[in-house]
PDB file of N, CA and C in Angstrom:
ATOM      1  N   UNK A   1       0.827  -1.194   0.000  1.00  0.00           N
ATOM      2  CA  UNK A   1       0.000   0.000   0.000  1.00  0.00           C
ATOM      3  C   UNK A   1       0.874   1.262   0.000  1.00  0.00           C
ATOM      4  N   UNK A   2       2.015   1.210   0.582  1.00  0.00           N
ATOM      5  CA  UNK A   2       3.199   2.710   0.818  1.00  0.00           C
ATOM      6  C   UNK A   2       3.506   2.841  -0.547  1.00  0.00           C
ATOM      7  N   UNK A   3       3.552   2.071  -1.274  1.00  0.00           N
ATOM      8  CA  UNK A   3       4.313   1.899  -2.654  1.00  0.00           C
ATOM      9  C   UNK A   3       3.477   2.452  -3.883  1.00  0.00           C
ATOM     10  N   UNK A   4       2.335   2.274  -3.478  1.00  0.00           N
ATOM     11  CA  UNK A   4       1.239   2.552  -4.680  1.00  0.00           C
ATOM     12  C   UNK A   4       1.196   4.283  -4.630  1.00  0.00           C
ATOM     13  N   UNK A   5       0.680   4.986  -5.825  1.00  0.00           N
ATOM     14  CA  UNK A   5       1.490   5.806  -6.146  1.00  0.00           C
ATOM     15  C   UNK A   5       0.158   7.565  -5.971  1.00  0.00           C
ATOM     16  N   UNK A   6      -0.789   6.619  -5.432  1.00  0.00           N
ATOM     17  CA  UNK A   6      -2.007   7.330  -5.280  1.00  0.00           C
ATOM     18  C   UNK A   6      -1.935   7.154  -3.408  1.00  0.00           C
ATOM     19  N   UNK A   7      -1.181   6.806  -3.159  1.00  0.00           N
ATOM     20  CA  UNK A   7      -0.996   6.929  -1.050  1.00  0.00           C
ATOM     21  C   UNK A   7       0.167   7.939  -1.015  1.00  0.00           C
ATOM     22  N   UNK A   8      -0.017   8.722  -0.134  1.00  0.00           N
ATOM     23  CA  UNK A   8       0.344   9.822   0.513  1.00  0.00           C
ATOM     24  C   UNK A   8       1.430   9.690   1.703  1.00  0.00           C
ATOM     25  N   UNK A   9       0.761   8.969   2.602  1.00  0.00           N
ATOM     26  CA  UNK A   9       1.195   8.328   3.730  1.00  0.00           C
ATOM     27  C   UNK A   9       0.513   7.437   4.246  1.00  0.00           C
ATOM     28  N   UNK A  10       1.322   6.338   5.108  1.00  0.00           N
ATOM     29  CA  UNK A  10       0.625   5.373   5.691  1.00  0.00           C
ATOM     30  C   UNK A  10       1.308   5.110   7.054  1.00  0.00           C
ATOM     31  N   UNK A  11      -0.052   5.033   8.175  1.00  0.00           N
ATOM     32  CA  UNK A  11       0.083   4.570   9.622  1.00  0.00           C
ATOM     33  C   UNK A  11       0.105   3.239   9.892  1.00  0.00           C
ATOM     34  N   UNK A  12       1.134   3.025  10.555  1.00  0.00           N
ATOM     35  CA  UNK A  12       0.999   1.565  10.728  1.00  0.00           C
ATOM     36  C   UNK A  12       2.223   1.273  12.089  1.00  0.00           C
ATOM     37  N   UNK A  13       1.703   0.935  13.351  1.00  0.00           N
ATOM     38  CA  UNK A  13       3.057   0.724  14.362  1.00  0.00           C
ATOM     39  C   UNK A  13       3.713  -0.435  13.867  1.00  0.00           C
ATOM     40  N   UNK A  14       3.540  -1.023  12.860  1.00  0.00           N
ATOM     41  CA  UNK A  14       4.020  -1.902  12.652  1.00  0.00           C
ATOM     42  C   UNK A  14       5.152  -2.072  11.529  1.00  0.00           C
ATOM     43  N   UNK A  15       5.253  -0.707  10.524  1.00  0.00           N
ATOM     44  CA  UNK A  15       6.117   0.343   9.849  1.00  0.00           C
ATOM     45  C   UNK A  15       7.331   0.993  10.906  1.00  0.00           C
ATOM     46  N   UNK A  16       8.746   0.599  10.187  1.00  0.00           N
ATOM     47  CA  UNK A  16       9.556   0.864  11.068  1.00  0.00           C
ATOM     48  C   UNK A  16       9.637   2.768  10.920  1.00  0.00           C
ATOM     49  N   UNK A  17       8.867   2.814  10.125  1.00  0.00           N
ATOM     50  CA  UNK A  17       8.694   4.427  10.197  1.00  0.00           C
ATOM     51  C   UNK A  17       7.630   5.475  11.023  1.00  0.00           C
ATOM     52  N   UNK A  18       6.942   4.417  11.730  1.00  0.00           N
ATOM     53  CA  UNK A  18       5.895   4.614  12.905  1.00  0.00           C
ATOM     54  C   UNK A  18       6.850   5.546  14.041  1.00  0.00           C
ATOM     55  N   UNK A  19       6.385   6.363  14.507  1.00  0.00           N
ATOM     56  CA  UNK A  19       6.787   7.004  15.826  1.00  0.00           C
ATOM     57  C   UNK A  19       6.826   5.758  16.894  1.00  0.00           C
ATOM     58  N   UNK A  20       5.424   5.235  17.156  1.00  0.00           N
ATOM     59  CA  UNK A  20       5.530   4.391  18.103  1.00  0.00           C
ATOM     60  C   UNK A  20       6.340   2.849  17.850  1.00  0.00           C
ATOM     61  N   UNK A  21       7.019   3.040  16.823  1.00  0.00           N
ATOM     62  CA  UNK A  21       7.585   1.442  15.975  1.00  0.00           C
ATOM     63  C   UNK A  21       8.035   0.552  17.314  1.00  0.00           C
ATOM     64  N   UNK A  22       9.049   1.201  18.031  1.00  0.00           N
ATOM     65  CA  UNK A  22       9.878   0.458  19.281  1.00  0.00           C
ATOM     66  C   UNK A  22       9.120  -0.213  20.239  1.00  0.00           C
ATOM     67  N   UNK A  23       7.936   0.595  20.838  1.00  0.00           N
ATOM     68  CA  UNK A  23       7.226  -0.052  21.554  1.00  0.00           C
ATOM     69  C   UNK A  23       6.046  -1.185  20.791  1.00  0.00           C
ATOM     70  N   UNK A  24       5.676  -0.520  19.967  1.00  0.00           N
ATOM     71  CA  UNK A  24       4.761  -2.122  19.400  1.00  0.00           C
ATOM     72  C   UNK A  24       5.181  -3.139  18.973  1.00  0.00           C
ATOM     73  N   UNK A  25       7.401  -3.064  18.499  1.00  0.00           N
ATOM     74  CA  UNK A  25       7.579  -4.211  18.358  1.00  0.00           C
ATOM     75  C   UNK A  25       8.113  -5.037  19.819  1.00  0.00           C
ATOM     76  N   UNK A  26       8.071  -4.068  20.781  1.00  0.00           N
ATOM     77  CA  UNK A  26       8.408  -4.789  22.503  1.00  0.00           C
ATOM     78  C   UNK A  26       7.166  -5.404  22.573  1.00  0.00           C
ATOM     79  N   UNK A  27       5.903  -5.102  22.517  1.00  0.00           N
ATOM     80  CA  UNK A  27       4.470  -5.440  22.777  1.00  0.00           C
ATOM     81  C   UNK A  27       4.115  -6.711  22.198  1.00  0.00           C
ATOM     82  N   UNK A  28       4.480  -6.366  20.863  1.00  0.00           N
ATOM     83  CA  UNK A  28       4.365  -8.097  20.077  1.00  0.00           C
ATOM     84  C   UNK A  28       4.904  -8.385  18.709  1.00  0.00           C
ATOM     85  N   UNK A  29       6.108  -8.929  19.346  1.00  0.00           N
ATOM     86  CA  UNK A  29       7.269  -8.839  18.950  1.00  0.00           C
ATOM     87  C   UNK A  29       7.362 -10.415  17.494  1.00  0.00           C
ATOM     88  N   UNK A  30       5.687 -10.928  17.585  1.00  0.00           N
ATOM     89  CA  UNK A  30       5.133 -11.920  16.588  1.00  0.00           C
ATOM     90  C   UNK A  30       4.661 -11.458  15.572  1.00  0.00           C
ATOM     91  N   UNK A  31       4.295 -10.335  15.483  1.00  0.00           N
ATOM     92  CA  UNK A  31       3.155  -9.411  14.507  1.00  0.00           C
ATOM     93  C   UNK A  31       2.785  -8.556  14.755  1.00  0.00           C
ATOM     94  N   UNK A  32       2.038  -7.502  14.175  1.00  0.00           N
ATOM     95  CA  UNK A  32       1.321  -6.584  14.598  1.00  0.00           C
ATOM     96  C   UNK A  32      -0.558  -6.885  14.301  1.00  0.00           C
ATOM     97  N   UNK A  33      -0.673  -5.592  14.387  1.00  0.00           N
ATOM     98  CA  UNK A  33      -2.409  -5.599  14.540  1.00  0.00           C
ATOM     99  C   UNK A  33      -2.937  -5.590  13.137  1.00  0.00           C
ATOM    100  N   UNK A  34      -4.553  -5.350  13.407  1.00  0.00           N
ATOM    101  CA  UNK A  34      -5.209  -5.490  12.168  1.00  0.00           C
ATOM    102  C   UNK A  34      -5.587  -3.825  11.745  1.00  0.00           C
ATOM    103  N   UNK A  35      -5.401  -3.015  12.391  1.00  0.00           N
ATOM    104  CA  UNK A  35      -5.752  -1.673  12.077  1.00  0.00           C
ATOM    105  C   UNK A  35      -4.657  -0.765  11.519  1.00  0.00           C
ATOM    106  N   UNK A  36      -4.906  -0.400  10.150  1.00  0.00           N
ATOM    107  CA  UNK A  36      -3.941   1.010   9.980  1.00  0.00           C
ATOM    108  C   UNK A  36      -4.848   2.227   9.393  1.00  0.00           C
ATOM    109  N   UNK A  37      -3.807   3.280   9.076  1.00  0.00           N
ATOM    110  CA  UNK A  37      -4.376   4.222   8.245  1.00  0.00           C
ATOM    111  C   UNK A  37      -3.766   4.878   6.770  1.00  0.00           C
ATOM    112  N   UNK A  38      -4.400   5.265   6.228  1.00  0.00           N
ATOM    113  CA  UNK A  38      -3.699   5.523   5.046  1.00  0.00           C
ATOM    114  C   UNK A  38      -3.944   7.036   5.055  1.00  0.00           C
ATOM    115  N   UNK A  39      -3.045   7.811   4.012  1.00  0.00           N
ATOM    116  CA  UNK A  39      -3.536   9.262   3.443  1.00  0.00           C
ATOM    117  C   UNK A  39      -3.913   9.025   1.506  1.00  0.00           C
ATOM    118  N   UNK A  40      -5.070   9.371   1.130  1.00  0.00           N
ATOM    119  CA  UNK A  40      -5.309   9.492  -0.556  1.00  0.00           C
ATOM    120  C   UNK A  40      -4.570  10.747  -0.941  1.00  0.00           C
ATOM    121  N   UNK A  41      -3.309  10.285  -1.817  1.00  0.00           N
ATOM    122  CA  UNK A  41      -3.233  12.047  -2.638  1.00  0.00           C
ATOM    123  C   UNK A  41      -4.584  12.040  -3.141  1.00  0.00           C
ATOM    124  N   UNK A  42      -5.308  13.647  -2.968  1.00  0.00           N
ATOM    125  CA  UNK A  42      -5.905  14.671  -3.590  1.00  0.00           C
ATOM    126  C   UNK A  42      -7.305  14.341  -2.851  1.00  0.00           C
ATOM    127  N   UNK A  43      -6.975  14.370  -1.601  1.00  0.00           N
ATOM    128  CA  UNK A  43      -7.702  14.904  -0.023  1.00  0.00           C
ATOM    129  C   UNK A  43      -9.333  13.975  -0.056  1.00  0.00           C
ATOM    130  N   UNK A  44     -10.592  14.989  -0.239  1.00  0.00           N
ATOM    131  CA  UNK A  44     -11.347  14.340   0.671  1.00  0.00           C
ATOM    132  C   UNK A  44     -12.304  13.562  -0.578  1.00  0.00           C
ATOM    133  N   UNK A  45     -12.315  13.995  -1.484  1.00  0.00           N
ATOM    134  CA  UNK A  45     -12.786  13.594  -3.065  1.00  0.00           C
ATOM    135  C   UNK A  45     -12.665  12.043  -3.616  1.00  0.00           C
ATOM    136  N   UNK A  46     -11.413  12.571  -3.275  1.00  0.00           N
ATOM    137  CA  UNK A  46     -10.038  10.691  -3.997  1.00  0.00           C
ATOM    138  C   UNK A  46     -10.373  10.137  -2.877  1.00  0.00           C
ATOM    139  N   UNK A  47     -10.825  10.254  -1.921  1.00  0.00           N
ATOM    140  CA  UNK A  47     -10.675   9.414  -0.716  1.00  0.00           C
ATOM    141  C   UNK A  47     -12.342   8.592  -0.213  1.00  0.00           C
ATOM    142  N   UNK A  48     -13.154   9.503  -0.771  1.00  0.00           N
ATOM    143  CA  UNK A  48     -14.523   9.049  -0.952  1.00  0.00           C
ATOM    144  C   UNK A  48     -14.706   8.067  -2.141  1.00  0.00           C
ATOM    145  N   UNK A  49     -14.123   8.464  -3.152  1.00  0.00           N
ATOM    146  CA  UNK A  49     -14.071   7.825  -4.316  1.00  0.00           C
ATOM    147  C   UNK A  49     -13.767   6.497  -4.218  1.00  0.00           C
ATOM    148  N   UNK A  50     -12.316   6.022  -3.677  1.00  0.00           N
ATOM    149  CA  UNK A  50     -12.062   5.308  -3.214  1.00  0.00           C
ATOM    150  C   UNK A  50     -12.970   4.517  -2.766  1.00  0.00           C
ATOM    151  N   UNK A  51     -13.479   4.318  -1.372  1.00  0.00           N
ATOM    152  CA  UNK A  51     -14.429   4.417  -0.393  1.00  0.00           C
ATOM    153  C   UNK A  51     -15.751   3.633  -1.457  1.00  0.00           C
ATOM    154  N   UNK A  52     -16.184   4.706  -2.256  1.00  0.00           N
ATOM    155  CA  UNK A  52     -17.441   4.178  -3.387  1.00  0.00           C
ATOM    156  C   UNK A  52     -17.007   3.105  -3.892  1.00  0.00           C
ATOM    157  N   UNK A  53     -15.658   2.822  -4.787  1.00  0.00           N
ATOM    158  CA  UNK A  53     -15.238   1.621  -5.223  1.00  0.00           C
ATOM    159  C   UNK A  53     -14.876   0.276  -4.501  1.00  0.00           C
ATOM    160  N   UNK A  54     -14.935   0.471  -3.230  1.00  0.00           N
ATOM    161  CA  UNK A  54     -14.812  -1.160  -2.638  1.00  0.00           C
ATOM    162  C   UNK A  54     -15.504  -1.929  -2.991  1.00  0.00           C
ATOM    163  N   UNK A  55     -15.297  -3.197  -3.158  1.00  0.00           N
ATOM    164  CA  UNK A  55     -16.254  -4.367  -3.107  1.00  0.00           C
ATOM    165  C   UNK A  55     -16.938  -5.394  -1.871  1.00  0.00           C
ATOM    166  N   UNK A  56     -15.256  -5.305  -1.961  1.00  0.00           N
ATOM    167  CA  UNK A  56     -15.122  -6.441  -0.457  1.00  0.00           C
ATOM    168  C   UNK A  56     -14.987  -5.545   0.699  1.00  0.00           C
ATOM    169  N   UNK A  57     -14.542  -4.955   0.648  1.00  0.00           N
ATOM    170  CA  UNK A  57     -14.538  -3.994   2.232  1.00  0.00           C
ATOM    171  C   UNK A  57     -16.278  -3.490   2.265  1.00  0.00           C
ATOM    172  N   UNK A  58     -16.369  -2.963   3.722  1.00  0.00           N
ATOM    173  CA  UNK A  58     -17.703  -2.426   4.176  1.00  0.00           C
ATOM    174  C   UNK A  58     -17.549  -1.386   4.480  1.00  0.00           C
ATOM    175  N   UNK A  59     -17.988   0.144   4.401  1.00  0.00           N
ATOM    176  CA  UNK A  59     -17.644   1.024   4.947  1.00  0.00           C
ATOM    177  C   UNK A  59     -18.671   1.226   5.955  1.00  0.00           C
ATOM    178  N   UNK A  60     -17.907   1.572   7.913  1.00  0.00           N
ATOM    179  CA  UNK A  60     -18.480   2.132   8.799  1.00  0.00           C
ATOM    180  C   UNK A  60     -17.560   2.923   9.363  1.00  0.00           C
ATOM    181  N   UNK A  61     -18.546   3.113  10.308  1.00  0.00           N
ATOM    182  CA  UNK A  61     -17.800   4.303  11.689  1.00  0.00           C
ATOM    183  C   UNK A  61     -17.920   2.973  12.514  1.00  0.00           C
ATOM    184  N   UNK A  62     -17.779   2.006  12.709  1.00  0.00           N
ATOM    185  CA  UNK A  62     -17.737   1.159  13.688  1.00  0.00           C
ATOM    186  C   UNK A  62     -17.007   0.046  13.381  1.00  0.00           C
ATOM    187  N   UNK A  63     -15.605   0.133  13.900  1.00  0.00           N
ATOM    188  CA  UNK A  63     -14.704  -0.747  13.177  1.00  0.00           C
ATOM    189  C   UNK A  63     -13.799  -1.765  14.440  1.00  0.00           C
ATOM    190  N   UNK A  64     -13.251  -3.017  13.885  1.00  0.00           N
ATOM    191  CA  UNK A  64     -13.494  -4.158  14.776  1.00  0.00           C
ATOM    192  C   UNK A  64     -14.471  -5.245  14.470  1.00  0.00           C
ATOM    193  N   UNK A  65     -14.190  -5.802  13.865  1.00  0.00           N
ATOM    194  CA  UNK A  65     -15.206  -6.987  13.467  1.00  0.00           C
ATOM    195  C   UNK A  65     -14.271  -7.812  12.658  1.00  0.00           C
ATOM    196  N   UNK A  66     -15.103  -9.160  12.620  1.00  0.00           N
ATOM    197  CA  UNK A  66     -14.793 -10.352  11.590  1.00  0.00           C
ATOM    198  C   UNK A  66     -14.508  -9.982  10.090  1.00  0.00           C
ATOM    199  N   UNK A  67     -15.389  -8.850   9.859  1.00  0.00           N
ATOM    200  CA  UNK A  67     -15.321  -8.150   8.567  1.00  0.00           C
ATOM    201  C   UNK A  67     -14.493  -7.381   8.376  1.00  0.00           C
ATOM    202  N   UNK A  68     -13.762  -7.128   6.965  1.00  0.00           N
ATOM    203  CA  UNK A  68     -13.288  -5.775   6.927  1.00  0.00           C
ATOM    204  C   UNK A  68     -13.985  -4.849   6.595  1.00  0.00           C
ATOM    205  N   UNK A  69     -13.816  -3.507   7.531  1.00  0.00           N
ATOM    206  CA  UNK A  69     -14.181  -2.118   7.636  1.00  0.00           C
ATOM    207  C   UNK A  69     -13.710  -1.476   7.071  1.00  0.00           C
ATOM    208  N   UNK A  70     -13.916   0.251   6.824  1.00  0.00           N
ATOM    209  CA  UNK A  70     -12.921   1.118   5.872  1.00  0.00           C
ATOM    210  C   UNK A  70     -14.274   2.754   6.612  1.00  0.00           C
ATOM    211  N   UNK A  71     -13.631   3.390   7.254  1.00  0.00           N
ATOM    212  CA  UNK A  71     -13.878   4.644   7.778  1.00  0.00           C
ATOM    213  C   UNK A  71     -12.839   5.550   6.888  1.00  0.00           C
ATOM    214  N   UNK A  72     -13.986   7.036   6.690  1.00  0.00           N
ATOM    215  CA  UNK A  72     -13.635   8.001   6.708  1.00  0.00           C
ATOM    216  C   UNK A  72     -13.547   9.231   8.223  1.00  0.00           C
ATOM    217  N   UNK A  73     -12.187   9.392   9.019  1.00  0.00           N
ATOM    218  CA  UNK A  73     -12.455   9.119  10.396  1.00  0.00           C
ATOM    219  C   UNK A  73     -13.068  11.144  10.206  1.00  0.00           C
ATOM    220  N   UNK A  74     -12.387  11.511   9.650  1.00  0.00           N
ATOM    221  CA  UNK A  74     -12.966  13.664   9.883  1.00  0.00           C
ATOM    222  C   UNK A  74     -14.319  13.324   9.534  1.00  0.00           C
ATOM    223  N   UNK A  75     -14.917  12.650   9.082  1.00  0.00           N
ATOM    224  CA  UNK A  75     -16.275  12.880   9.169  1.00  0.00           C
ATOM    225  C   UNK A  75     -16.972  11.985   9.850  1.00  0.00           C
ATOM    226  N   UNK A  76     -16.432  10.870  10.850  1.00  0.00           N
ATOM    227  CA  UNK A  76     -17.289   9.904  11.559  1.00  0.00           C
ATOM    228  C   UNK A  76     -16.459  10.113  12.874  1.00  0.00           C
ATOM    229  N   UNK A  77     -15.296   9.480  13.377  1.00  0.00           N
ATOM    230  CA  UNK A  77     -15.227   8.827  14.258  1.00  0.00           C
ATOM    231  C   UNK A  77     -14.478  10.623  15.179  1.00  0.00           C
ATOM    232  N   UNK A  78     -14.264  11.265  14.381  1.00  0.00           N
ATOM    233  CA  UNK A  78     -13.251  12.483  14.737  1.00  0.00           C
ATOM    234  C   UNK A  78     -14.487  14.035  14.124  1.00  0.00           C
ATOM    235  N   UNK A  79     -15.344  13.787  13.674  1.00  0.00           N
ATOM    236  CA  UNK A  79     -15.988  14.572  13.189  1.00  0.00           C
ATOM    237  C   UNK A  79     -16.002  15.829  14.024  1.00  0.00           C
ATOM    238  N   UNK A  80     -16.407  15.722  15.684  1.00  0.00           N
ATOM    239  CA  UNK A  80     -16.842  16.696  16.516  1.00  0.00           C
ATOM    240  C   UNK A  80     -15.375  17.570  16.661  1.00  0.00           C
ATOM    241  N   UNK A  81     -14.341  17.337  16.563  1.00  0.00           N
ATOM    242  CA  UNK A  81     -13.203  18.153  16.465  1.00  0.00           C
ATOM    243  C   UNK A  81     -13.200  19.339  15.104  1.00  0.00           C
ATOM    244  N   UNK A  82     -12.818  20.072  15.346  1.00  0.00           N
ATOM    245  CA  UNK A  82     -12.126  21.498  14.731  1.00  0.00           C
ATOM    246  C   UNK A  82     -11.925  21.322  13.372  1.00  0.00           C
ATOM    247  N   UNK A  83     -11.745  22.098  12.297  1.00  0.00           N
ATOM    248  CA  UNK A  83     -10.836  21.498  11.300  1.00  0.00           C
ATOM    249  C   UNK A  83      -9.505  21.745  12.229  1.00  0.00           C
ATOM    250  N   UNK A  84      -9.000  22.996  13.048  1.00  0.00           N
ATOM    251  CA  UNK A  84      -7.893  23.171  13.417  1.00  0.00           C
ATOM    252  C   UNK A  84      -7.591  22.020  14.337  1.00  0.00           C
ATOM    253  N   UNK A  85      -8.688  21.537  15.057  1.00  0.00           N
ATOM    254  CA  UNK A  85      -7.886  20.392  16.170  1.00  0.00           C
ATOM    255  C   UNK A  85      -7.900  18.961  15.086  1.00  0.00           C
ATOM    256  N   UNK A  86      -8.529  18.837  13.965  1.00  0.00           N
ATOM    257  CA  UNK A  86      -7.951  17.618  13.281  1.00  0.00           C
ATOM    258  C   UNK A  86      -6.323  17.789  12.969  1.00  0.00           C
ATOM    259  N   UNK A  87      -6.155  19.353  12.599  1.00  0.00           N
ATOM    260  CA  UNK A  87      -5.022  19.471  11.909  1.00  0.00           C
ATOM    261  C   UNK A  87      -3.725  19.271  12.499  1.00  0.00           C
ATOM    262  N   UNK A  88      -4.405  19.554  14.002  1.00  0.00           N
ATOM    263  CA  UNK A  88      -3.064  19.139  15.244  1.00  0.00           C
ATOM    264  C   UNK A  88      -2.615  18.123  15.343  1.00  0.00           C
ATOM    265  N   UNK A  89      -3.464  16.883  14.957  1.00  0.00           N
ATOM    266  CA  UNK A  89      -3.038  15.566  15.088  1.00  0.00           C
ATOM    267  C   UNK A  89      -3.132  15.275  13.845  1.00  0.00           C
ATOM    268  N   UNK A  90      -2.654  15.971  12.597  1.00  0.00           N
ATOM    269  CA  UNK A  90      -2.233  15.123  11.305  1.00  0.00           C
ATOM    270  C   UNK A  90      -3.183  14.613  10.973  1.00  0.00           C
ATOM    271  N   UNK A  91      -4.893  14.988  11.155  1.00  0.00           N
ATOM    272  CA  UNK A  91      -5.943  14.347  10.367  1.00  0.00           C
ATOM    273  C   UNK A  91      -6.412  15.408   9.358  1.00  0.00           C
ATOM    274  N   UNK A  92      -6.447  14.906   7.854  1.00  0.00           N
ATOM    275  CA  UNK A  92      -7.273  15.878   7.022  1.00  0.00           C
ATOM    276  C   UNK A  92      -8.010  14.801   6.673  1.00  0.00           C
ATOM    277  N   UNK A  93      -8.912  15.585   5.504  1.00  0.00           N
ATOM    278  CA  UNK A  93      -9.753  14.548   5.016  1.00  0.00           C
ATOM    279  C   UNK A  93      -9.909  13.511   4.020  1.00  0.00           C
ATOM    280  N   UNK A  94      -8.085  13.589   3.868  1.00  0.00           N
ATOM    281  CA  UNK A  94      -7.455  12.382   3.067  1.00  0.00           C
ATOM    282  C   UNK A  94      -7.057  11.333   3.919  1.00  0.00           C
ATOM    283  N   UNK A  95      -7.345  11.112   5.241  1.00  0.00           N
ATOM    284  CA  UNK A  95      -7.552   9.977   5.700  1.00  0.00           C
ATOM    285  C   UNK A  95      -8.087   8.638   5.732  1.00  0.00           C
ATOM    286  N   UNK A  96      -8.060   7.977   5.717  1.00  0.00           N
ATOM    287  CA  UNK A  96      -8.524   6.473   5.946  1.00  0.00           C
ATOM    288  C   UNK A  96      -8.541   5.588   6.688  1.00  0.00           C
ATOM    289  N   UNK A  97      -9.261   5.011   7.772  1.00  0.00           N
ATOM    290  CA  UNK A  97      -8.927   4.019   8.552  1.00  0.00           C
ATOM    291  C   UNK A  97      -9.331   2.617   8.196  1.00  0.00           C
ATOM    292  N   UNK A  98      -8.737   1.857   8.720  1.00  0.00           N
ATOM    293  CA  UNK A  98      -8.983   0.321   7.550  1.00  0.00           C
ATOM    294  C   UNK A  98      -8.199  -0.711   8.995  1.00  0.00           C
ATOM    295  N   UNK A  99      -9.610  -1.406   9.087  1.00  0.00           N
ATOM    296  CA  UNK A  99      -9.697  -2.741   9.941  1.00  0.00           C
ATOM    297  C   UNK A  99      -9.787  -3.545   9.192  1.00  0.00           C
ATOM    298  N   UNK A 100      -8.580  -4.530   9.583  1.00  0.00           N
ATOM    299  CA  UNK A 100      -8.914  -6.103   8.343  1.00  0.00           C
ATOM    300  C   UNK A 100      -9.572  -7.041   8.876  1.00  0.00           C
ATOM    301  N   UNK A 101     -10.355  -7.761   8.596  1.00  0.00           N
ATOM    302  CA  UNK A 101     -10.826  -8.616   9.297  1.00  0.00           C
ATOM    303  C   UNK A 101     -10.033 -10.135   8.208  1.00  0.00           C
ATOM    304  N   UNK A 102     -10.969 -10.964   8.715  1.00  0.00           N
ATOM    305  CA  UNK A 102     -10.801 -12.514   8.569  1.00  0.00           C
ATOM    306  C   UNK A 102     -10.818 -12.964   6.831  1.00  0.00           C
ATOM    307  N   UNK A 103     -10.850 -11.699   6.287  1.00  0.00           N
ATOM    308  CA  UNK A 103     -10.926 -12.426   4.710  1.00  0.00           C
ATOM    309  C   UNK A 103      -9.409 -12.784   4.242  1.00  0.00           C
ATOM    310  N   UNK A 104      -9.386 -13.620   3.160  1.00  0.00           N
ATOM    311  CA  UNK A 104      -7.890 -13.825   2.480  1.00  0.00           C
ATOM    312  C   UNK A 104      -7.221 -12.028   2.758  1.00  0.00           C
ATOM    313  N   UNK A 105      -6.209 -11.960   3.090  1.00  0.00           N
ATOM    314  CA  UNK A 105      -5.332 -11.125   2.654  1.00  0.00           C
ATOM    315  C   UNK A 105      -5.078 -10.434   1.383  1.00  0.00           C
ATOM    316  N   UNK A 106      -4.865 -11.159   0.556  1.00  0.00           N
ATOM    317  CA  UNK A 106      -4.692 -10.765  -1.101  1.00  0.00           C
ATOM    318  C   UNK A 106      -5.901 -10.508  -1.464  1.00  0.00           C
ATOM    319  N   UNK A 107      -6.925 -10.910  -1.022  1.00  0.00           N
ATOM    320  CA  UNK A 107      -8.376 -10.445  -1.612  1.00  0.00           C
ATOM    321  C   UNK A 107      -8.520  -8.865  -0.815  1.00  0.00           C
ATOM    322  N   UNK A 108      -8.180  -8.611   0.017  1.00  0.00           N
ATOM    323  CA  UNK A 108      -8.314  -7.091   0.901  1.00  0.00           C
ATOM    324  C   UNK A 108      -7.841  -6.644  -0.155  1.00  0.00           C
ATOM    325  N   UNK A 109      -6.552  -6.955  -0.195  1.00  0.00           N
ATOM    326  CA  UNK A 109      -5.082  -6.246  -0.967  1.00  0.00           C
ATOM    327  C   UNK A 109      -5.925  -5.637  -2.859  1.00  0.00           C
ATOM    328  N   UNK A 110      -6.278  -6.827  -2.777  1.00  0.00           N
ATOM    329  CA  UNK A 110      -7.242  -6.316  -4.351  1.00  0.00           C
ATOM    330  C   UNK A 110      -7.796  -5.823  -4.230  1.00  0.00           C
ATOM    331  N   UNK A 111      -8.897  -5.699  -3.488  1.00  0.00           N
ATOM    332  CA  UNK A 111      -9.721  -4.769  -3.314  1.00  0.00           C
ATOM    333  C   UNK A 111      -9.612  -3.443  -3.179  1.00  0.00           C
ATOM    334  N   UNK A 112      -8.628  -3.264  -2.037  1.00  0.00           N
ATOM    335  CA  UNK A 112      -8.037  -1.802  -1.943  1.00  0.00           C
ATOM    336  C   UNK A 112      -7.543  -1.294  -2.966  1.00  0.00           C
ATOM    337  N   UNK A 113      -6.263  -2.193  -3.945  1.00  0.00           N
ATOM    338  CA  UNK A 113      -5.824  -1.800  -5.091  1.00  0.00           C
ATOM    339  C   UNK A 113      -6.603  -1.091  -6.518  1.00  0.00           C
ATOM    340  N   UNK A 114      -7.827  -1.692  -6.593  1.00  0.00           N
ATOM    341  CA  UNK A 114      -8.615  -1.777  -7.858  1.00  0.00           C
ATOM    342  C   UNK A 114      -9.489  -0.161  -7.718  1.00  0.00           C
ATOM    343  N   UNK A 115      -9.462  -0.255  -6.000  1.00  0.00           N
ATOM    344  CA  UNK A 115     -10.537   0.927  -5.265  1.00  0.00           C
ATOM    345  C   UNK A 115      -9.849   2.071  -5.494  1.00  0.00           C
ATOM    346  N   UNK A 116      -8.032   1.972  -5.187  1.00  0.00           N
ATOM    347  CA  UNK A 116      -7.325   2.816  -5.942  1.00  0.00           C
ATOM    348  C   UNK A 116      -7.239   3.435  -6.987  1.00  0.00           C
ATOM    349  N   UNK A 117      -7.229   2.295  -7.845  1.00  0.00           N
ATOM    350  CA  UNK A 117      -6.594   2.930  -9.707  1.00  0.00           C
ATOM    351  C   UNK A 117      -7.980   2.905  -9.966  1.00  0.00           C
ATOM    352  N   UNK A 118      -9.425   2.761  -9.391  1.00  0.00           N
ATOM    353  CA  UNK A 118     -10.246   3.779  -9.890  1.00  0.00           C
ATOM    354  C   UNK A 118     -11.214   3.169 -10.839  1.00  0.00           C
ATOM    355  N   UNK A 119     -11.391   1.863 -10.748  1.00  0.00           N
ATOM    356  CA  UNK A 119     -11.485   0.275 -11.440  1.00  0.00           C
ATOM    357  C   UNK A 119     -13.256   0.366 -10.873  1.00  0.00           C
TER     358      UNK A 119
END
């Protein structure tokens, strides 16, 4: 997903480029979790768009499940904040949050990909 050429940035403690990298690999030092975040170049548009094109993903504000999820968090889970207090913590509205759940891996991976290039 860092590689593809329509992502911006990507959260992940599990990225040795994570702030928190050191401690989540002391924590579990087997793997990491099922939650990251992404940034869409060209903000809140490309990022809905996106969002419209899933197949296999579900989009909520309520993420954690067997399923995979896919939030837009400035307008659900972070909505009641500022634009200025999103901006303090590095949220615009090229965000993405993305819970994987229990499906194949490579089938997420497609999915996200195809949701990308716009397919």
């Amino acid at each position: 997903l860092a590689t593809n050429p329509k992502i911006q940035a990507v959260r992940y403690p599990g990225r040795s480029d994570h702030p928190h990298h050191n401690i989540h690999a002391s924590q579990m030092p087997e793997g990491g979790g099922s939650m990251l975040a992404f940034s869409i170049k060209g903000g809140r548009d490309a990022a809905f768009g996106m969002l419209n094109r899933l197949g296999l993903v579900d989009i909520s504000n309520n993420l954690g499940d067997a399923k995979s999820l896919i939030t837009h968090p400035a307008t659900t889970t972070h909505r009641t904040l500022t634009e200025d207090e999103r901006a303090a913590i590095g949220l615009d509205d090229s965000w993405l949050r993305l819970s994987v759940g229990l499906e194949d891996p490579a089938d997420i991976a497609e999915d996200v990909e195809q949701a990308l290039a716009g397919r």
